[in-house]
N, C-alpha and C. Protein backbone atom coordinates (compact mmCIF):
# COMPACT_ATOMS: atom_id res chain seq x y z
N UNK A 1 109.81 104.41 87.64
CA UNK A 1 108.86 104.56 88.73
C UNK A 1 107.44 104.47 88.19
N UNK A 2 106.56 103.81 88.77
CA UNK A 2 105.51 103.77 88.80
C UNK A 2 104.43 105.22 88.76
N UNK A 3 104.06 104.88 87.73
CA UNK A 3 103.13 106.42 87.33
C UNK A 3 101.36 106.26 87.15
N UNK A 4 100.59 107.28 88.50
CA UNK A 4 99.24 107.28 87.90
C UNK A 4 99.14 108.42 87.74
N UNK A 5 98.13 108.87 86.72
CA UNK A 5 97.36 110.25 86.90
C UNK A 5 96.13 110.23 86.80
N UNK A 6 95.37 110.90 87.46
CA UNK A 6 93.96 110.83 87.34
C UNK A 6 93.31 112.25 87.17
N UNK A 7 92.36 111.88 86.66
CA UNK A 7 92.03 113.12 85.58
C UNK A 7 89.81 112.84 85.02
N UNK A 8 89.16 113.97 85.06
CA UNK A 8 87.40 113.31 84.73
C UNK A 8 87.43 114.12 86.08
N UNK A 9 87.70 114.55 87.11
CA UNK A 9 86.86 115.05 88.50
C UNK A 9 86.49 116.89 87.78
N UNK A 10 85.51 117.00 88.83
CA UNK A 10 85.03 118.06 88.48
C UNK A 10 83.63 118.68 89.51
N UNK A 11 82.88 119.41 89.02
CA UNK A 11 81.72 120.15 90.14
C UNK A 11 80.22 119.56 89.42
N UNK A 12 79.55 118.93 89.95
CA UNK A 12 78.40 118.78 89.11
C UNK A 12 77.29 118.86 90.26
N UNK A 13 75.70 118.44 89.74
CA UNK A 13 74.72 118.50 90.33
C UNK A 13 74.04 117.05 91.18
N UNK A 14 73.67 117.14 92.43
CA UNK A 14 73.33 115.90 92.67
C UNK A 14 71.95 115.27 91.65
N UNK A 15 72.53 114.09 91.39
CA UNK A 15 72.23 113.18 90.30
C UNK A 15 72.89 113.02 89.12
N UNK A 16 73.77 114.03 89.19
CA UNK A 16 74.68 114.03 87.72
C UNK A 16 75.52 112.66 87.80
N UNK A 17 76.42 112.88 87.01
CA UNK A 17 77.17 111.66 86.53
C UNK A 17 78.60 112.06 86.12
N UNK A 18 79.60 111.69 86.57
CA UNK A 18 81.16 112.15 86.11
C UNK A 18 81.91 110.61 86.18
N UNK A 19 82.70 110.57 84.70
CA UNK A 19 83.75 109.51 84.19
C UNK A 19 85.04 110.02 85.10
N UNK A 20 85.72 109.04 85.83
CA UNK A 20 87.41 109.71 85.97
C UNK A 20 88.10 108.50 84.87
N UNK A 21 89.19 108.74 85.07
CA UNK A 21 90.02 108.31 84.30
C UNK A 21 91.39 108.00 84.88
N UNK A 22 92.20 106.45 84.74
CA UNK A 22 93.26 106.82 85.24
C UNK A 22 94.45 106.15 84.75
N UNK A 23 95.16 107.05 84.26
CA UNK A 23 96.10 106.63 83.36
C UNK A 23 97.91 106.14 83.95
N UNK A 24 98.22 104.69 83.68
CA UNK A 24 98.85 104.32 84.16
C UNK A 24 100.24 104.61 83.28
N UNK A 25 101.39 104.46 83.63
CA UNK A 25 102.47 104.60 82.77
C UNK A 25 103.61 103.88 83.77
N UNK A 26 104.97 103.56 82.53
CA UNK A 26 106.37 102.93 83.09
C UNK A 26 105.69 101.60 84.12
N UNK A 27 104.49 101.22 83.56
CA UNK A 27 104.60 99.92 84.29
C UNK A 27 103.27 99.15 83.50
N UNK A 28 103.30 98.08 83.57
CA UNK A 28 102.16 97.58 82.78
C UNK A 28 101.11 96.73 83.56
N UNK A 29 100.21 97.17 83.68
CA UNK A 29 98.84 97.09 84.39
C UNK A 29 98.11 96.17 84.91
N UNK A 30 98.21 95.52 83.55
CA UNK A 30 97.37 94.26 83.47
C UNK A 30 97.22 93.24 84.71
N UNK A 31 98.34 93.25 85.23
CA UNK A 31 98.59 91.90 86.06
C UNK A 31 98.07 92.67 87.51
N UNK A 32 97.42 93.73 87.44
CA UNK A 32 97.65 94.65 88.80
C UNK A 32 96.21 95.15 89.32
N UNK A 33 95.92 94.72 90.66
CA UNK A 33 94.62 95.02 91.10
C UNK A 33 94.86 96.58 91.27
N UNK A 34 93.59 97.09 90.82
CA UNK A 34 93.47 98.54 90.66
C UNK A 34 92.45 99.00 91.42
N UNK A 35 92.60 100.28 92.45
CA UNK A 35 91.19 100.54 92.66
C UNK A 35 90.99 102.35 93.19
N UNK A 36 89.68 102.62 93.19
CA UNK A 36 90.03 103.78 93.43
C UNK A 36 89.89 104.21 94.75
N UNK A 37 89.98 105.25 95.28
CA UNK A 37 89.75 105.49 96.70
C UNK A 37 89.18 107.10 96.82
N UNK A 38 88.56 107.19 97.66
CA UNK A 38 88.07 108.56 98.15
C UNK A 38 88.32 109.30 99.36
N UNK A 39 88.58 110.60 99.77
CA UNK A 39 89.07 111.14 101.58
C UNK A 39 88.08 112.59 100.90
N UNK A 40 87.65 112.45 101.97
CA UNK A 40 87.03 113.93 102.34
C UNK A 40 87.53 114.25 103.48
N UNK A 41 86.80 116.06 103.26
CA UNK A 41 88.02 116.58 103.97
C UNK A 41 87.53 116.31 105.40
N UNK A 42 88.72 116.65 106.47
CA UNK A 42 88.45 115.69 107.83
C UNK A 42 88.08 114.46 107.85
N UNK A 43 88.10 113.50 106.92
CA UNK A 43 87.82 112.11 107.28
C UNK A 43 89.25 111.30 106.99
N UNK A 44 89.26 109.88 107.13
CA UNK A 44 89.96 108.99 106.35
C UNK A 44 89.75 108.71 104.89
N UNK A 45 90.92 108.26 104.38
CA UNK A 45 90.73 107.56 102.99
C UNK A 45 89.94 106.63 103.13
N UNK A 46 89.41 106.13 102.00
CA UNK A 46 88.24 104.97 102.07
C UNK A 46 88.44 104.57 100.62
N UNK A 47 88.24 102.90 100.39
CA UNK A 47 88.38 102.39 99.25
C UNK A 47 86.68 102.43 98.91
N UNK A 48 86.76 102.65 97.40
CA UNK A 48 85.32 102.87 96.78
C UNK A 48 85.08 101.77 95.87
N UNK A 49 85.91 100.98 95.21
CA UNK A 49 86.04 100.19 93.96
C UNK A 49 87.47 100.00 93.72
N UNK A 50 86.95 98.57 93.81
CA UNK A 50 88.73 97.24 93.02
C UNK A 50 88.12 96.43 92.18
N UNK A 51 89.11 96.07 90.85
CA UNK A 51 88.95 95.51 90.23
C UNK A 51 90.00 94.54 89.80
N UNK A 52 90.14 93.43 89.71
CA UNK A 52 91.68 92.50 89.92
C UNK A 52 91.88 92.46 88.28
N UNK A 53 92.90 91.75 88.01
CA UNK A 53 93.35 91.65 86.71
C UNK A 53 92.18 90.82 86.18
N UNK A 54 91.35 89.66 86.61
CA UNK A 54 90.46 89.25 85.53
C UNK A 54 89.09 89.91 85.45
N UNK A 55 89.32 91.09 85.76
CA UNK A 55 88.09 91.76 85.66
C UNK A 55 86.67 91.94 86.52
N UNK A 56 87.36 91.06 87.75
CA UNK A 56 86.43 91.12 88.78
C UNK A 56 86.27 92.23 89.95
N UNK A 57 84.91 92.79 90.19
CA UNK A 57 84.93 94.02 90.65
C UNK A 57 84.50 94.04 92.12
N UNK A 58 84.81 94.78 92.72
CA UNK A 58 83.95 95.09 93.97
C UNK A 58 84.00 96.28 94.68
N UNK A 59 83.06 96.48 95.32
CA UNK A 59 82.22 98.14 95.37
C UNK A 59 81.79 98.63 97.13
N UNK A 60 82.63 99.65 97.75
CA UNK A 60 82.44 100.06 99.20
C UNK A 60 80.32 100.00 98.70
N UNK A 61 79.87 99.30 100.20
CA UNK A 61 78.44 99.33 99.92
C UNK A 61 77.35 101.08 99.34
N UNK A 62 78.30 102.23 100.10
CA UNK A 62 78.00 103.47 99.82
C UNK A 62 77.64 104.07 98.28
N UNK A 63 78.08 103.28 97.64
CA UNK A 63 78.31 103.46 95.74
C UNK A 63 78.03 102.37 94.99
N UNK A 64 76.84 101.13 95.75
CA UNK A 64 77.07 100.37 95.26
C UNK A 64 75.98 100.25 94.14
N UNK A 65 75.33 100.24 92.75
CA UNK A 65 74.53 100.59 91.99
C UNK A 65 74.66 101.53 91.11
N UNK A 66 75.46 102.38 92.31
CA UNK A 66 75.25 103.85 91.42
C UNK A 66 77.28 104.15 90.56
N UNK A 67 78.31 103.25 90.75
CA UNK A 67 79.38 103.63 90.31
C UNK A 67 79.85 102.37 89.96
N UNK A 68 80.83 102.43 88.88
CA UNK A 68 81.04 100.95 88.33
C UNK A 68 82.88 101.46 87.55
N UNK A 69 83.25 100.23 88.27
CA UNK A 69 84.90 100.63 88.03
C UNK A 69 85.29 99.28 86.36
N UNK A 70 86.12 100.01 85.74
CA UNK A 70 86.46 99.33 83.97
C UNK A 70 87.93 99.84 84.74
N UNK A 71 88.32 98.55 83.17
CA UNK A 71 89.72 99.11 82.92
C UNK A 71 89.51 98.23 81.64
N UNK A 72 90.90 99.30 81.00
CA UNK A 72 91.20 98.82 79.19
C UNK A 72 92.49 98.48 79.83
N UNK A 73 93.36 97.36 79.46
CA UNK A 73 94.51 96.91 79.64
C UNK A 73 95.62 97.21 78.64
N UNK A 74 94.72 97.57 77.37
CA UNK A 74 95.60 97.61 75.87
C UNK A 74 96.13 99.14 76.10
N UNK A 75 95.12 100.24 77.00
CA UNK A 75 95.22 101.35 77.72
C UNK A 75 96.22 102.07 78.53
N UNK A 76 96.17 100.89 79.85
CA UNK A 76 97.07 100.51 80.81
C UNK A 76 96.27 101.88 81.23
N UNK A 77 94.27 102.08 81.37
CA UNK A 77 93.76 102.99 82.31
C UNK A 77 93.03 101.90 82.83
N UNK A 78 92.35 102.74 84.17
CA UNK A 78 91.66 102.40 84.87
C UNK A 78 90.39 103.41 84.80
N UNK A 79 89.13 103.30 84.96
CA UNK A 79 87.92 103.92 85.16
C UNK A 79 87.10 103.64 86.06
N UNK A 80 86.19 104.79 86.68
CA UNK A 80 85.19 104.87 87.31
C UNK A 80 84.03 106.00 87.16
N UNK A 81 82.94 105.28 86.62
CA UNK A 81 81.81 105.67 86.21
C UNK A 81 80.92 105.83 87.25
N UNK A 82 80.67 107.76 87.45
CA UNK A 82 79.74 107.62 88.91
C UNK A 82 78.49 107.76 88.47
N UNK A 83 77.57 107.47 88.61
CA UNK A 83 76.43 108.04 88.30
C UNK A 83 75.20 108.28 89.55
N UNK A 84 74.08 109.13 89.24
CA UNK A 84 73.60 109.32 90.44
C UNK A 84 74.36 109.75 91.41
N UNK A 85 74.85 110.71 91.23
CA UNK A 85 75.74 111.32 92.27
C UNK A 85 74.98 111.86 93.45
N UNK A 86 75.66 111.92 94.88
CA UNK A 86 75.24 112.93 96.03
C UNK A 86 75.89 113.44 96.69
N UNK A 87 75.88 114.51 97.43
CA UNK A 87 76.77 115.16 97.96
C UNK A 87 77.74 114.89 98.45
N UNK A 88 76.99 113.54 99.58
CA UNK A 88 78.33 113.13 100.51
C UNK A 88 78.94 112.34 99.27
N UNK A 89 79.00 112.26 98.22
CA UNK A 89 80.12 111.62 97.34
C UNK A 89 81.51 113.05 97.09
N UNK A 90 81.33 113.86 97.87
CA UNK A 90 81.69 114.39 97.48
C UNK A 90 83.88 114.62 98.35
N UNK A 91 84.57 114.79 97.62
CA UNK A 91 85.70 113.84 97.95
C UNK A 91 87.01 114.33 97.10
N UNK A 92 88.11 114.14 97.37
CA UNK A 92 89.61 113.64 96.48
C UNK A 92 89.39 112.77 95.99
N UNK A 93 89.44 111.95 94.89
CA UNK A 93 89.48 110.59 94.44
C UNK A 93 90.65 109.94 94.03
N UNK A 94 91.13 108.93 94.49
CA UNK A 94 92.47 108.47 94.30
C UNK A 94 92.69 107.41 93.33
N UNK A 95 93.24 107.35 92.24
CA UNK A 95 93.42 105.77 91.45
C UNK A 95 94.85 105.56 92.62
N UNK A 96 94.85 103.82 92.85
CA UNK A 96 96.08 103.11 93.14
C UNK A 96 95.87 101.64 92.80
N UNK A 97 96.98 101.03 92.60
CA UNK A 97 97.38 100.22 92.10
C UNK A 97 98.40 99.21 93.17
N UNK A 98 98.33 97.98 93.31
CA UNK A 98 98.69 97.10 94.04
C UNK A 98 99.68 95.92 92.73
N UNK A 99 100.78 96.25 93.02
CA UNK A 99 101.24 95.81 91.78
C UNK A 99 102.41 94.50 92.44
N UNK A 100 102.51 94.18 93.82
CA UNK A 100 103.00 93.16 94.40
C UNK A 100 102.22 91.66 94.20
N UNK A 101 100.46 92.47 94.40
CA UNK A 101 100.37 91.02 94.65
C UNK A 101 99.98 90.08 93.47
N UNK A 102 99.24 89.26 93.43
CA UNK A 102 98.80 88.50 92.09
C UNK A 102 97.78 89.12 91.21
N UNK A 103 97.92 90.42 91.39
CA UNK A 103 96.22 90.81 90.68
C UNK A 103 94.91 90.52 91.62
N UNK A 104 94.94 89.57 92.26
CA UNK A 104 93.81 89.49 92.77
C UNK A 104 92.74 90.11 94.18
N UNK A 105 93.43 91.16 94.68
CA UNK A 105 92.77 92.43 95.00
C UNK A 105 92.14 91.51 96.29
N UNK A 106 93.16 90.36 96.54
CA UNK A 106 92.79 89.63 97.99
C UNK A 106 92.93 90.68 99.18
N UNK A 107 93.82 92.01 99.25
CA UNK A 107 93.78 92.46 100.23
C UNK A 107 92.45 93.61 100.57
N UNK A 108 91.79 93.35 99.14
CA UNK A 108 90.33 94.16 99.92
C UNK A 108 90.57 95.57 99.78
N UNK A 109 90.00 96.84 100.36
CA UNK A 109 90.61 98.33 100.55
C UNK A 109 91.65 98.54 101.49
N UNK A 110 92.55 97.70 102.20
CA UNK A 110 93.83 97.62 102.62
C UNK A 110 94.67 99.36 101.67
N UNK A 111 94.73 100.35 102.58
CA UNK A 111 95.43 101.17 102.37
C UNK A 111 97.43 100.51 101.74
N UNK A 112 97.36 99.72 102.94
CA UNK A 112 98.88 99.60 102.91
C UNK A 112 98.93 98.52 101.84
N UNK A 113 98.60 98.06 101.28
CA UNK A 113 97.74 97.18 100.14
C UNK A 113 98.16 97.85 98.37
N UNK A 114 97.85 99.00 98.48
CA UNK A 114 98.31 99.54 97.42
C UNK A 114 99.54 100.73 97.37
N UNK A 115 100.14 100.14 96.42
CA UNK A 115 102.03 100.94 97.07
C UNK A 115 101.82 102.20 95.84
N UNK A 116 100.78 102.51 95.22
CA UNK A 116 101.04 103.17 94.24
C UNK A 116 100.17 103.91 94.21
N UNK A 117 100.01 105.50 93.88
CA UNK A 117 98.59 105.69 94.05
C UNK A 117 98.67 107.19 93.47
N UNK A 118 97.58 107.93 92.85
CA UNK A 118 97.82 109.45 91.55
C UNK A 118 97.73 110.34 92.66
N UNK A 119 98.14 111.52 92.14
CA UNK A 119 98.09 112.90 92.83
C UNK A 119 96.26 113.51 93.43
N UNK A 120 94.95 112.27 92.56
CA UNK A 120 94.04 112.63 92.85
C UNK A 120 93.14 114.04 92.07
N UNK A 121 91.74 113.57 92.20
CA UNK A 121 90.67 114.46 91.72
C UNK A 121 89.74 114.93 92.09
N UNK A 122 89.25 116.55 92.54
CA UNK A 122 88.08 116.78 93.04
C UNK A 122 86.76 116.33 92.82
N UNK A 123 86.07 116.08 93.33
CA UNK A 123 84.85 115.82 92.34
C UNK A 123 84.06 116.52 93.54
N UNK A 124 82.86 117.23 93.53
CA UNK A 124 82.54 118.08 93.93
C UNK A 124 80.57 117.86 93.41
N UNK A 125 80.03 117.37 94.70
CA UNK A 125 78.85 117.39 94.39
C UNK A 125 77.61 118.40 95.02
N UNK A 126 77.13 119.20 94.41
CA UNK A 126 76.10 120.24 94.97
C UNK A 126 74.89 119.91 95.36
N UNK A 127 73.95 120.31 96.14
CA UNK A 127 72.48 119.78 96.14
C UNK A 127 71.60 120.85 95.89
């Protein structure tokens, strides 16, 4: 079975900066559009950042400047670097993984899009 964990969330100050991390296992990555997602509480999930297997990225307009999604393949993680943080960033953060289609992250933030997805991380921004 397909394994994420995600791990880097935490409480910081608006403007701070927090790394997550997301570590894939029993499946190998590479070929697999990755991205992360965010739900606060009472809202919907929302995609924040995808990145397809050749390394091409793209960013919900809300985070766009201020957060930047990596992945190491030799890893089999995924990353997202927030920086300039603000409150309303404030959220669950989800790594998932779309491992049907070609890597290429054609379906956009399509919930039903990614069949795979971690238990999630607080991240918690103060003002």
């Amino acid at each position: 079975e397909v394994q994420l964990v995600e791990s880097g969330g935490g409480s910081v100050q608006a403007g701070g900066s927090l790394r997550l991390s997301c570590a894939g296992s029993k499946y190998t990555y590479s070929s697999a559009c990755m991205g992360w997602f965010r739900q606060a509480p009472g809202k919907d999930r929302k995609g924040v950042a995808s990145i397809d297997s050749g390394g091409s990225t793209k960013y919900a307009d809300s985070v766009k400047g201020r957060f930047t999604i990596s992945r190491d393949n030799a890893k089999n993680n995924a990353y997202l670097q927030m920086n300039s943080l603000k409150p309303e960033d404030t959220a669950i953060y989800y790594c998932a993984a779309d491992v049907e289609d070609d890597g290429s992250c054609s379906g956009g933030f399509a919930l039903v899009r990614f069949g795979y997805w971690g238990q999630g991380t607080q991240v918690t921004v103060s003002s």
